[in-house]
Every structure is written in structure tokens, then in C-alpha cells.
N, C-alpha and C. Protein backbone atom coordinates (compact mmCIF):
# COMPACT_ATOMS: atom_id res chain seq x y z
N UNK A 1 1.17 -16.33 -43.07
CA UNK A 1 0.99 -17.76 -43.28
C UNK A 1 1.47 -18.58 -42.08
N UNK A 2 2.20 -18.14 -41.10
CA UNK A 2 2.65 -18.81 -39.75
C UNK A 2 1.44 -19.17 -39.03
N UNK A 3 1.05 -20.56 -38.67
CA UNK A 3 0.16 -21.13 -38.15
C UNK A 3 -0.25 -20.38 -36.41
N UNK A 4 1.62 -20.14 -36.30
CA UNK A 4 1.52 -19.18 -34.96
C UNK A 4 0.90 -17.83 -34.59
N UNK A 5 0.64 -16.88 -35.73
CA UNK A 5 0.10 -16.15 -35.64
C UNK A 5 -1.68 -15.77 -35.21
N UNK A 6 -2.50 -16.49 -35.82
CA UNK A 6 -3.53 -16.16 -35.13
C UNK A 6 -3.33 -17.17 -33.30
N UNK A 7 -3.12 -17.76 -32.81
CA UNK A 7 -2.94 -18.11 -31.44
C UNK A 7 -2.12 -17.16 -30.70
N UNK A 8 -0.93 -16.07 -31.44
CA UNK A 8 -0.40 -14.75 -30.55
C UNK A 8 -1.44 -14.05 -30.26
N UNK A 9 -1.94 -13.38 -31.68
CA UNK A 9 -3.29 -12.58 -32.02
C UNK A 9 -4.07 -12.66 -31.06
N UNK A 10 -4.81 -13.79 -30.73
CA UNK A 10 -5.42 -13.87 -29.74
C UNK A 10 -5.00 -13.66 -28.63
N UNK A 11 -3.91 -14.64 -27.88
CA UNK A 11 -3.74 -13.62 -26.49
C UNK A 11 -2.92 -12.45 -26.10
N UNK A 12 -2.71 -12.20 -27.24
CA UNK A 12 -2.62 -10.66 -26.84
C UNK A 12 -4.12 -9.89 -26.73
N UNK A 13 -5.11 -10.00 -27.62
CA UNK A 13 -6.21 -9.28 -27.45
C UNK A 13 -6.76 -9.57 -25.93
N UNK A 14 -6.45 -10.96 -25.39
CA UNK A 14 -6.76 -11.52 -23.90
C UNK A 14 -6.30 -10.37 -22.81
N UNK A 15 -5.00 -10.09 -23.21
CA UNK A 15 -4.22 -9.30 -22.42
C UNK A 15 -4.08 -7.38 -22.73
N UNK A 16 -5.45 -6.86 -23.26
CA UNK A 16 -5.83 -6.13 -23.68
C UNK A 16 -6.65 -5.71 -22.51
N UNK A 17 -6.23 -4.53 -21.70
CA UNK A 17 -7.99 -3.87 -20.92
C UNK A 17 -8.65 -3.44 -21.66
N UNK A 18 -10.11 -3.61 -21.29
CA UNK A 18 -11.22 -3.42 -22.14
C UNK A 18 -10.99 -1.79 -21.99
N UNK A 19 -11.52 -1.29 -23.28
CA UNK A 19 -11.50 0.34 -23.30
C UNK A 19 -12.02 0.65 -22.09
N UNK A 20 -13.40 0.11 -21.86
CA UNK A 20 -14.49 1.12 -21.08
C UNK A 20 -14.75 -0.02 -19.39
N UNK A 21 -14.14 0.29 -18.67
CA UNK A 21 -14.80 -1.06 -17.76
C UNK A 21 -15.78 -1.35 -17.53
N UNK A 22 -16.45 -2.43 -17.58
CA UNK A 22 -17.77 -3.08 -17.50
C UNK A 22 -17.94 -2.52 -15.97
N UNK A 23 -19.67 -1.58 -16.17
CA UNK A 23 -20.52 -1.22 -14.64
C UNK A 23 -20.33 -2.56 -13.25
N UNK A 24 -19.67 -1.39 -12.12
CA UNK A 24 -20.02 -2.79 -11.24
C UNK A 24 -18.28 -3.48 -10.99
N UNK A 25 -17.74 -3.05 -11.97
CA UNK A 25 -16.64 -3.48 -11.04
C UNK A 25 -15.48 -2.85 -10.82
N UNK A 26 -14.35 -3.75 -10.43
CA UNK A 26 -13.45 -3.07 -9.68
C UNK A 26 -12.57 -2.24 -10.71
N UNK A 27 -12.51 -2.19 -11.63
CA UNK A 27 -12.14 -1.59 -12.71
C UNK A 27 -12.73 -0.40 -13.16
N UNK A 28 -13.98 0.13 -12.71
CA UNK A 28 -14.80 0.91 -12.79
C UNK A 28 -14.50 1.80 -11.02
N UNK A 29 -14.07 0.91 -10.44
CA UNK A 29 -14.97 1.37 -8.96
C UNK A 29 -12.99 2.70 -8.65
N UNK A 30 -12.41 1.66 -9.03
CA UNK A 30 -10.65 1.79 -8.42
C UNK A 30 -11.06 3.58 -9.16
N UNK A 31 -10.65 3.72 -10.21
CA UNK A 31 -10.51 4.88 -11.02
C UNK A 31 -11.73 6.38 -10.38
N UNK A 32 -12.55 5.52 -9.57
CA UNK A 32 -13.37 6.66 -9.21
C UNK A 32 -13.31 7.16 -7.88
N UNK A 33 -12.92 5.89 -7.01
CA UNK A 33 -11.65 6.31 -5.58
C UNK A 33 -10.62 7.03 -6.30
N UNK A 34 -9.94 7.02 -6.97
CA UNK A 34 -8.49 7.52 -7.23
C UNK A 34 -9.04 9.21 -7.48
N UNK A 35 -10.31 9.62 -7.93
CA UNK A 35 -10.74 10.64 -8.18
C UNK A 35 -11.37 11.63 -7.04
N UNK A 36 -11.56 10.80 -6.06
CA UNK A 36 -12.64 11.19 -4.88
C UNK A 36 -11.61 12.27 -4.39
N UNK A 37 -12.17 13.29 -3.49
CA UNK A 37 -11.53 14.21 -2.33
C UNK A 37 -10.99 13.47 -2.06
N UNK A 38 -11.39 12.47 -0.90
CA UNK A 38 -11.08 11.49 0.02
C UNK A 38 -9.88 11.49 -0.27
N UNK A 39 -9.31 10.59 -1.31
CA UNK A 39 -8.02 10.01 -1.89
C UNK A 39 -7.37 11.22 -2.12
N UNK A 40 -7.72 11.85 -2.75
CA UNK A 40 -6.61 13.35 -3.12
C UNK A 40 -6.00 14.08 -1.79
N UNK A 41 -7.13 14.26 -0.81
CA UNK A 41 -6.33 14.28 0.43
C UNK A 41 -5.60 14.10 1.52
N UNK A 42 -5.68 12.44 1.01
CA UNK A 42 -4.47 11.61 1.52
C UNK A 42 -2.73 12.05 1.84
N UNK A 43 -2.73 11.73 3.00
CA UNK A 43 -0.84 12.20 2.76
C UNK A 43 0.04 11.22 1.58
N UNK A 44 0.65 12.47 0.77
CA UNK A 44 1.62 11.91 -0.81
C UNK A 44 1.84 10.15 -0.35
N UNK A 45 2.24 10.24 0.84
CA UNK A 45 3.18 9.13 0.79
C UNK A 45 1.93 7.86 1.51
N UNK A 46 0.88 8.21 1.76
CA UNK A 46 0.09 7.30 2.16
C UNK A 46 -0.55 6.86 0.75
N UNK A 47 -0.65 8.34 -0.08
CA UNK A 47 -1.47 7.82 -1.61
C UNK A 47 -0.44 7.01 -2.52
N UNK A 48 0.83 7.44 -2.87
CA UNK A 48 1.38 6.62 -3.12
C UNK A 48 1.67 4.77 -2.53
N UNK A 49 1.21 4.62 -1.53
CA UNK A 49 1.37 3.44 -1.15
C UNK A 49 -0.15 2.48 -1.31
N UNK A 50 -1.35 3.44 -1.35
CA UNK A 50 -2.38 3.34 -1.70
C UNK A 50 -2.70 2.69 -3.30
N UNK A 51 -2.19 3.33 -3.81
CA UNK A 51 -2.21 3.12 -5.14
C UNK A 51 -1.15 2.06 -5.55
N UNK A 52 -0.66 1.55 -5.32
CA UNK A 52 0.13 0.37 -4.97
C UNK A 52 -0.49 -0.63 -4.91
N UNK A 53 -1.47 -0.66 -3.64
CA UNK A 53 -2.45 -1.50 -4.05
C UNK A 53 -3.53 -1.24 -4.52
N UNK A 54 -4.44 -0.07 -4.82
CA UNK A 54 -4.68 -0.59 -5.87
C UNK A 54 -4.71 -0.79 -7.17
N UNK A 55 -3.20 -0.83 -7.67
CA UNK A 55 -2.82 -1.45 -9.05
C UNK A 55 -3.20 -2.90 -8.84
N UNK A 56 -2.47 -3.65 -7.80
CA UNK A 56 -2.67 -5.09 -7.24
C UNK A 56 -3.75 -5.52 -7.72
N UNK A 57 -4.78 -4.77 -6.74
CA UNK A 57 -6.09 -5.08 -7.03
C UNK A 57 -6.61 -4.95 -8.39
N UNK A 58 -6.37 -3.97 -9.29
CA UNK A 58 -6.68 -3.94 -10.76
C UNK A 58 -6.51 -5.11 -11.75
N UNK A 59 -5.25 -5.58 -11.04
CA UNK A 59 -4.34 -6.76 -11.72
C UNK A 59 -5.18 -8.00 -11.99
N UNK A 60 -5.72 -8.09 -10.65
CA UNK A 60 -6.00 -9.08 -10.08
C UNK A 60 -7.93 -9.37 -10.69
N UNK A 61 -8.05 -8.11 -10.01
CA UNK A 61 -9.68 -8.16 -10.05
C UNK A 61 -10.63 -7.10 -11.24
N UNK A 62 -9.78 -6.47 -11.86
CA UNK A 62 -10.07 -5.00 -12.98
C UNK A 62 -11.78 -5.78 -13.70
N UNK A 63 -11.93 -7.00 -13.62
CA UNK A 63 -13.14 -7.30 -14.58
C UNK A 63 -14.23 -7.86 -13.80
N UNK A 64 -13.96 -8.35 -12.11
CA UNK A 64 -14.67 -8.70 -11.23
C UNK A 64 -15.80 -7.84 -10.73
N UNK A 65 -16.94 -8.24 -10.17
CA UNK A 65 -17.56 -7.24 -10.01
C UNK A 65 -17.42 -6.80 -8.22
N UNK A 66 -17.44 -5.93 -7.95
CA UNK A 66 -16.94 -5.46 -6.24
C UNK A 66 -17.95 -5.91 -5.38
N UNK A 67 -19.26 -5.43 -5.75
CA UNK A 67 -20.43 -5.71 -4.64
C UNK A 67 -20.27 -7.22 -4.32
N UNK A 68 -20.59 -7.73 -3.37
CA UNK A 68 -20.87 -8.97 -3.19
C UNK A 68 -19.40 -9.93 -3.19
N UNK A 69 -18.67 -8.85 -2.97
CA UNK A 69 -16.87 -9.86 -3.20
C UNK A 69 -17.10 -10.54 -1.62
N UNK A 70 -16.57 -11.83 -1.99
CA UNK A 70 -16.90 -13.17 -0.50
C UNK A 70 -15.54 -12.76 0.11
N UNK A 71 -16.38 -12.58 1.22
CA UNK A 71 -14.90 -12.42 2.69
C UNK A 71 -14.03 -13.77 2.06
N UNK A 72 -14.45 -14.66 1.86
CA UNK A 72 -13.55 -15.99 1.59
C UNK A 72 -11.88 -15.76 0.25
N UNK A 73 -12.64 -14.91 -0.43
CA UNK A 73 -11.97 -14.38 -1.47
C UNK A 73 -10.49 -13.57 -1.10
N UNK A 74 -11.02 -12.59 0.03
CA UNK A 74 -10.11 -11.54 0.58
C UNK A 74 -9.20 -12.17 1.49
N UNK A 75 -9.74 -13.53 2.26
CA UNK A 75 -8.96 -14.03 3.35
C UNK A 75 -8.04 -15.06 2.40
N UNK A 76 -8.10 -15.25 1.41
CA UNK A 76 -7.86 -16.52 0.42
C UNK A 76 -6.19 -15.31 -0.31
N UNK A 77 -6.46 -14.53 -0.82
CA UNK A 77 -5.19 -13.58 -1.43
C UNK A 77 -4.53 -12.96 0.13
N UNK A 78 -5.19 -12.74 1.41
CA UNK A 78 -4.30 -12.30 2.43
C UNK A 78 -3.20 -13.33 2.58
N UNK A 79 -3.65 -14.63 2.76
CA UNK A 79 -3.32 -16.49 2.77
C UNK A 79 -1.82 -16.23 2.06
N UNK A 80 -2.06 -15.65 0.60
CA UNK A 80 -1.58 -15.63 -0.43
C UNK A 80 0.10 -15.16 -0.31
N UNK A 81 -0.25 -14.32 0.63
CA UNK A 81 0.49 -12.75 1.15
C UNK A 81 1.44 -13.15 2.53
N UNK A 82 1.16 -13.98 3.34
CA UNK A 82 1.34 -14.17 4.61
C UNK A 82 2.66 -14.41 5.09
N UNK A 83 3.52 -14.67 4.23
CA UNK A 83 5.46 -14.54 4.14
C UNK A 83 5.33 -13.08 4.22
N UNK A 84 4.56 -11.97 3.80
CA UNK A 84 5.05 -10.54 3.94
C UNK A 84 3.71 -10.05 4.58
N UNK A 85 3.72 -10.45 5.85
CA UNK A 85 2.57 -10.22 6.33
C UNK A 85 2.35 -8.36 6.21
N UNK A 86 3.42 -6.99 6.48
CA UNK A 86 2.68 -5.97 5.84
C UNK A 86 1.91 -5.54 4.64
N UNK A 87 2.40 -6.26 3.39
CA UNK A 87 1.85 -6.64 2.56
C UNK A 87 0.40 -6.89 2.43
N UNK A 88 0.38 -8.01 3.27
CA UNK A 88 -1.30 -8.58 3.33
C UNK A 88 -1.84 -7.31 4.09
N UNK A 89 -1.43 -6.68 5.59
CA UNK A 89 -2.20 -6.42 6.21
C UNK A 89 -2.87 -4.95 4.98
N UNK A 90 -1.38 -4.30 4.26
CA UNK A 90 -1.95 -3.22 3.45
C UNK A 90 -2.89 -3.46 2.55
N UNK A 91 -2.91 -4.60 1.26
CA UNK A 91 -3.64 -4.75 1.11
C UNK A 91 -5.43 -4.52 1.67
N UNK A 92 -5.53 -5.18 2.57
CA UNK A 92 -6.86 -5.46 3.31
C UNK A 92 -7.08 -3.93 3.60
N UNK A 93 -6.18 -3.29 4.20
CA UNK A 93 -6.89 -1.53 4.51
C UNK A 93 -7.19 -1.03 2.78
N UNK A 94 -6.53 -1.20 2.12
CA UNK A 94 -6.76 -1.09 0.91
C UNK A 94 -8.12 -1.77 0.35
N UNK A 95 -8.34 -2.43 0.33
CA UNK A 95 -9.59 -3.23 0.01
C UNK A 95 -10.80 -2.14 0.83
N UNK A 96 -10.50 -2.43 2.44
CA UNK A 96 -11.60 -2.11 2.82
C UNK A 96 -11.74 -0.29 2.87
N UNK A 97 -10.97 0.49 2.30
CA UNK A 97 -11.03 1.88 2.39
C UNK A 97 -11.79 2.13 0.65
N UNK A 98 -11.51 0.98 0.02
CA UNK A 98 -12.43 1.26 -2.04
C UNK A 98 -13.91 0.58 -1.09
N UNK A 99 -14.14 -0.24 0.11
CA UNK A 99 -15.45 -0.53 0.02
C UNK A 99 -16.60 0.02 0.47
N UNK A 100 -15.53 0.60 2.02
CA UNK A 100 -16.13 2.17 2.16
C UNK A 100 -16.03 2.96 1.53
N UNK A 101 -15.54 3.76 0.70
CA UNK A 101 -15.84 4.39 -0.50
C UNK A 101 -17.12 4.32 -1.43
N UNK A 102 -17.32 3.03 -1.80
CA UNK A 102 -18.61 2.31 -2.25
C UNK A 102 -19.38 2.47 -1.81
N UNK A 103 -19.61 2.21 -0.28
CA UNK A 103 -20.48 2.63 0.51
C UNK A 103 -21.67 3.71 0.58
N UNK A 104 -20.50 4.45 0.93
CA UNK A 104 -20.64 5.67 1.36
C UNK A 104 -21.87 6.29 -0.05
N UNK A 105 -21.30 5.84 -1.19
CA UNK A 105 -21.75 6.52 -2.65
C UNK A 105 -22.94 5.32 -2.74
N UNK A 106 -23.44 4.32 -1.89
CA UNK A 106 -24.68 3.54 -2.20
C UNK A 106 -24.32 2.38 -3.57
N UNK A 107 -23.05 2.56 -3.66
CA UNK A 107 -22.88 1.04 -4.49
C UNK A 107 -22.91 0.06 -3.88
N UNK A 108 -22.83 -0.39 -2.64
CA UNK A 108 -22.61 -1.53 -2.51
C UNK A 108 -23.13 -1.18 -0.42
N UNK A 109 -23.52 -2.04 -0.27
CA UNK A 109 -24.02 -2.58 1.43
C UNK A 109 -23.07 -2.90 2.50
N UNK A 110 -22.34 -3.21 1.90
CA UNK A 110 -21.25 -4.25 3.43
C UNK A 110 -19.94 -4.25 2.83
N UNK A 111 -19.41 -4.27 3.73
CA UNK A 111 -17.79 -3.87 3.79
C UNK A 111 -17.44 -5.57 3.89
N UNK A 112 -16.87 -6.63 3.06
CA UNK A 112 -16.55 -7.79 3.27
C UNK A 112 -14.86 -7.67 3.62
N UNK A 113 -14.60 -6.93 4.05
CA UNK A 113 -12.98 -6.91 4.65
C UNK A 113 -13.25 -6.51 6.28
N UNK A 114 -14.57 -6.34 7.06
CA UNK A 114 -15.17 -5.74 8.40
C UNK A 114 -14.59 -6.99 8.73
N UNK A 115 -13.93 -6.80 10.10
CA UNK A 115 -13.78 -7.82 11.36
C UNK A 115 -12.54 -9.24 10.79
N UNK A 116 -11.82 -9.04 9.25
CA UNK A 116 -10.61 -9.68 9.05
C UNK A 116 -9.56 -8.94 9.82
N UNK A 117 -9.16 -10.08 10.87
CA UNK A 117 -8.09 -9.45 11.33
C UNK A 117 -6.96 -9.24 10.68
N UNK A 118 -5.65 -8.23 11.17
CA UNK A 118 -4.98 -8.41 10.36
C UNK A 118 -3.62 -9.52 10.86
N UNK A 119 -2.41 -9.31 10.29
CA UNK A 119 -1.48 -10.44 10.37
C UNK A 119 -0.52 -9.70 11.10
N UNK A 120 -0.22 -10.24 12.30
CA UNK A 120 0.93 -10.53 12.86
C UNK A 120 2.08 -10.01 12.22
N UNK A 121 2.87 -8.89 12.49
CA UNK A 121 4.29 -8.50 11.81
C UNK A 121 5.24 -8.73 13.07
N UNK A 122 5.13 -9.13 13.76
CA UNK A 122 6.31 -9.79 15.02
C UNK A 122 6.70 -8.33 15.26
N UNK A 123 7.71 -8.77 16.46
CA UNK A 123 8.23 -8.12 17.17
C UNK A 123 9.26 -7.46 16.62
N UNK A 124 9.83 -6.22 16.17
CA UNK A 124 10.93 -5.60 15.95
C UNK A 124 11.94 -4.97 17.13
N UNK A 125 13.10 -5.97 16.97
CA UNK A 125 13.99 -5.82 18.08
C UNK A 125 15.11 -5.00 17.86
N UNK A 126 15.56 -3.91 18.05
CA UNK A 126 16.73 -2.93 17.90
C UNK A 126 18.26 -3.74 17.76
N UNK A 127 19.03 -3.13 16.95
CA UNK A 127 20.07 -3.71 16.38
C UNK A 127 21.23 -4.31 17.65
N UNK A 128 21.33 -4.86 18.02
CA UNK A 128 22.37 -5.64 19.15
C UNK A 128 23.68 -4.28 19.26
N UNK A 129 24.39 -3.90 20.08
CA UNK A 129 24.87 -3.16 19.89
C UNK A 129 26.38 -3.14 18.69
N UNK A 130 26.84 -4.60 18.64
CA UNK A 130 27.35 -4.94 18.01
C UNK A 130 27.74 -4.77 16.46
N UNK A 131 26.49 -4.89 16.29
CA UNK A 131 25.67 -4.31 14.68
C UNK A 131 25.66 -2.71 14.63
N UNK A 132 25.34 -2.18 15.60
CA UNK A 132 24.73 -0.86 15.41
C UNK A 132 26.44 -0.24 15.48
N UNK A 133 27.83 -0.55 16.00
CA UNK A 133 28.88 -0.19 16.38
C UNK A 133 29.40 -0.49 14.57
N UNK A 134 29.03 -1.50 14.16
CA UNK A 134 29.78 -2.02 12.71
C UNK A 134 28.76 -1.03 11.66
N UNK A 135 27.66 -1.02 11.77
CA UNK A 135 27.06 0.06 10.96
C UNK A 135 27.24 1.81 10.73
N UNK A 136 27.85 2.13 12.30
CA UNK A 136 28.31 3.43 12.35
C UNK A 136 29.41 3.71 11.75
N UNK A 137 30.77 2.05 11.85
CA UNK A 137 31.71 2.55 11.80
C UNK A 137 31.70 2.69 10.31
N UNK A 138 31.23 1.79 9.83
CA UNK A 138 31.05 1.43 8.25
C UNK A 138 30.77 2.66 7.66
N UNK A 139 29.83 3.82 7.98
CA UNK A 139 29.18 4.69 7.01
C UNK A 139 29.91 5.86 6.78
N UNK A 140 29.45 6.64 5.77
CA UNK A 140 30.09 7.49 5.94
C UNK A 140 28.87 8.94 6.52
N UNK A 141 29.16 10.03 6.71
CA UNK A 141 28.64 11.01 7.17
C UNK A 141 27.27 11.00 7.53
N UNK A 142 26.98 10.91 5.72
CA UNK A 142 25.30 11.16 5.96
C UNK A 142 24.59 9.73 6.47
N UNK A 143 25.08 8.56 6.13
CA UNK A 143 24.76 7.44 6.54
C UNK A 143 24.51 7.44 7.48
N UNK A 144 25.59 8.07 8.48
CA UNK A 144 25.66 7.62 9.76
C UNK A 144 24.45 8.83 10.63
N UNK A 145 24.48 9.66 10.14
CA UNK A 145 23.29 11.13 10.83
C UNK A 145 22.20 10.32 10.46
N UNK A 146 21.73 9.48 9.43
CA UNK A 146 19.93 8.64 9.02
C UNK A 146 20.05 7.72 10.24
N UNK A 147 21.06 7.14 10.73
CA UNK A 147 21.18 5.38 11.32
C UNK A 147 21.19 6.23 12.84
N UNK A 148 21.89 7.27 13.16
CA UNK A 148 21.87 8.08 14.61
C UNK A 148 20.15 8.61 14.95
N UNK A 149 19.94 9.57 13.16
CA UNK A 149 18.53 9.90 13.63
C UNK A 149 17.25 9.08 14.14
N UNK A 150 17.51 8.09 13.12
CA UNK A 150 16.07 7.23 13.47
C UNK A 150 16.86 6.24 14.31
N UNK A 151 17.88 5.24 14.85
CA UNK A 151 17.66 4.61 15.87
C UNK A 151 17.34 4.98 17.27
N UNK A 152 17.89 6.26 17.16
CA UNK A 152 18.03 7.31 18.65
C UNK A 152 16.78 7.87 18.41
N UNK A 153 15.80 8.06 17.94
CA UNK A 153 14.32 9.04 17.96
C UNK A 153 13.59 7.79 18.01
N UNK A 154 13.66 6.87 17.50
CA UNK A 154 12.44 5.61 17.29
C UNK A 154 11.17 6.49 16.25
N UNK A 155 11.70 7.30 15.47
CA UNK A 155 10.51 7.98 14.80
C UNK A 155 10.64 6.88 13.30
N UNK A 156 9.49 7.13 13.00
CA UNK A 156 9.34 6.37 11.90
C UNK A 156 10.61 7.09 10.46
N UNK A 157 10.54 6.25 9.86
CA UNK A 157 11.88 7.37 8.38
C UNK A 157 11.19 8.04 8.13
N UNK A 158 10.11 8.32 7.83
CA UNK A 158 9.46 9.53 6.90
C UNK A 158 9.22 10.50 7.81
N UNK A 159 9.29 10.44 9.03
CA UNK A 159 9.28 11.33 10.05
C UNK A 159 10.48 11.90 9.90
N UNK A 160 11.90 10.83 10.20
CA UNK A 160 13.13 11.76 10.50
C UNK A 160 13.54 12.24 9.08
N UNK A 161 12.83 11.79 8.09
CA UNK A 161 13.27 12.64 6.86
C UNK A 161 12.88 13.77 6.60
N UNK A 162 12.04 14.13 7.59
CA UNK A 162 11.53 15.48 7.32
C UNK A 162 11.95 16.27 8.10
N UNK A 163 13.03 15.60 9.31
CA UNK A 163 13.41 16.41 10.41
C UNK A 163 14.28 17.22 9.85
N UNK A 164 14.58 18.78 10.21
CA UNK A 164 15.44 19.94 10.03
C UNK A 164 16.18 20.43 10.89
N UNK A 165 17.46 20.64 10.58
CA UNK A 165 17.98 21.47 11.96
C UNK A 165 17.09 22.49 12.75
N UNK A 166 17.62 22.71 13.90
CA UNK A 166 16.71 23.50 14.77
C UNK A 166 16.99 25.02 14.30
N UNK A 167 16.21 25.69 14.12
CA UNK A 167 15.93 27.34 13.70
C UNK A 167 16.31 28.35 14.51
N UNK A 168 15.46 28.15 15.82
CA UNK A 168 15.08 29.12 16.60
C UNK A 168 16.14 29.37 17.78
N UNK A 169 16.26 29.88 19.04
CA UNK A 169 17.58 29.16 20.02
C UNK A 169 17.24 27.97 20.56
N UNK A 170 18.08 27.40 21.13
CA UNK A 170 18.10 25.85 21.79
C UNK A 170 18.64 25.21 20.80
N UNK A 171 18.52 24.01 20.92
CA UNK A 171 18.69 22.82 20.34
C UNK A 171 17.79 21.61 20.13
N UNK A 172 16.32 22.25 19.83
CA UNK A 172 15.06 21.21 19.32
C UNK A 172 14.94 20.91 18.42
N UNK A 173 14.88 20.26 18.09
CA UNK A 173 14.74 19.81 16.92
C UNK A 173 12.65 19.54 16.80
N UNK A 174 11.94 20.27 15.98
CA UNK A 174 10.54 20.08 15.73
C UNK A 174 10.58 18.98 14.82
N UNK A 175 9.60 17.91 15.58
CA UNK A 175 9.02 16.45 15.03
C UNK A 175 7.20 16.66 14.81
N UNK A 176 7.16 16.62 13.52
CA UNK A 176 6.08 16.25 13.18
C UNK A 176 5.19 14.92 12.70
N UNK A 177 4.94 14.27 13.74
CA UNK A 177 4.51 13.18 12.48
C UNK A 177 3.95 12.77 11.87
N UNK A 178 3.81 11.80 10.66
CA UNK A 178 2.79 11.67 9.51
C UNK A 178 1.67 11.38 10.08
């Protein structure tokens, strides 16, 4: 008898994904990248970041249809993004890697993420030595071997996280990177 009840009722059913996604869009299209070779042979940590966005994109667009999405659209949510400009720029590889995908399978003609540049992430300047002297002293062991490995290698973290002591004789250490 609460007057409130059918107005919950309803948006919750709003906030319901449709069982089956309607042909044609991104809700349909995301789930069948996520299935492709392509994607499965992605490095873990590239698919995991992949899929990242596109949850985003699901969020956002799950009922839209993909073909024919307006460059205006994509430059309009980068806009959106532009305080975390990696953010935006991932996004957009994200976008444009489901449109080649599309492509490729004859859903769709044109890549509307082609020729958006991406955003500016500035210059990353190494810790003053100051900082880097208060961070060493601060840590303890293992802290301090992550903050030695990667400021002294300039390798990316997922690089020096994979680094191992050296095996063989010498003192090399083998760098592989992602």
C-alpha cells in the first residue's frame, strides 16, 4: 500500500541489464572482443587493464549502438577525462582496439577514434635527491630494494617485478620487458 513502492519498482527495473543485448551494440559487441583470440592473448596485465575499460564503456554505452559512434562523442568523454589524462588516453586505445575488432569481423566501416590524438601526460621528473634520501631512509628492506630497483633501472614496475636474482655466474640481472 506505500505509494513509494511502485516508483522504486520501476527504477530498479531501469537499472536492470537487459537479459539479451539488443544486435548492434556495445553491449553485444564488448562480450564478443572479450571472447576473441585477439583479447585472450593479450598480456594478463594489459587484459586486465583492458577490461577496465571496457566495463567503463559498458557503463556508459551497454545499449548504444557502436557502428556509426560520432568522433564528437569520443572526443566529448576524453574532455570528460582530461584531469587524468592516462585515463582518457586508455580509454581511446580501448575504444579504438573494440572498433578494430568490429572491423576486422565486417560490423562496422571506420574506426571513429582514427587520428584523435591523445593527451598530454607531462613530463615525469625523478625524485629531487632530497626525497629519494627521506624515502630510503624511511623504508624498510623490501621497500627500499622496489624504490633502488625501479629508480636505478628506469624500467617500468611490472618489469622490475618480475626481475629475479641473477642465476647463472656474474651479476646480471635478465630484464624482460612487457
Amino acid at each position: 500500500d506505500d505509494p513509494r513502492f511502485s516508483a522504486e519498482y520501476h527504477r530498479l527495473l531501469e537499472d536492470r541489464p537487459a537479459a539479451t543485448p539488443a544486435r548492434g551494440t556495445f553491449g553485444e559487441l564488448v562480450p564478443l572482443y572479450k571472447g576473441s583470440a585477439g583479447y585472450r592473448q593479450l598480456a594478463d596485465s594489459t587484459r586486465r587493464a583492458r577490461a577496465y575499460y571496457l566495463d567503463m564503456i559498458l557503463d556508459r554505452w551497454a545499449r548504444k549502438p557502436y557502428a556509426g559512434t560520432p568522433r564528437a562523442k569520443i572526443l566529448e568523454w576524453q574532455d570528460e577525462l582530461q584531469d587524468t589524462p592516462g585515463k582518457a588516453n586508455q580509454l581511446v586505445i580501448t575504444l579504438s582496439a573494440l572498433f578494430t575488432f568490429a572491423i576486422k569481423r565486417e560490423l562496422m566501416t571506420r574506426n571513429p577514434c582514427a587520428r584523435i590524438d591523445r593527451l598530454d601526460l607531462g613530463e615525469r621528473k625523478p625524485w629531487p635527491a632530497a626525497v629519494l634520501d627521506q624515502a630510503l631512509g624511511a623504508a624498510g628492506d623490501m621497500l627500499r630494494l622496489a624504490i633502488v630497483a625501479h629508480y636505478f633501472t628506469g624500467q617500468r614496475i611490472g618489469d622490475v617485478i618480475a626481475m629475479r636474482r641473477p642465476q647463472g655466474p656474474g651479476d646480471l640481472i635478465p630484464v624482460v620487458q612487457e
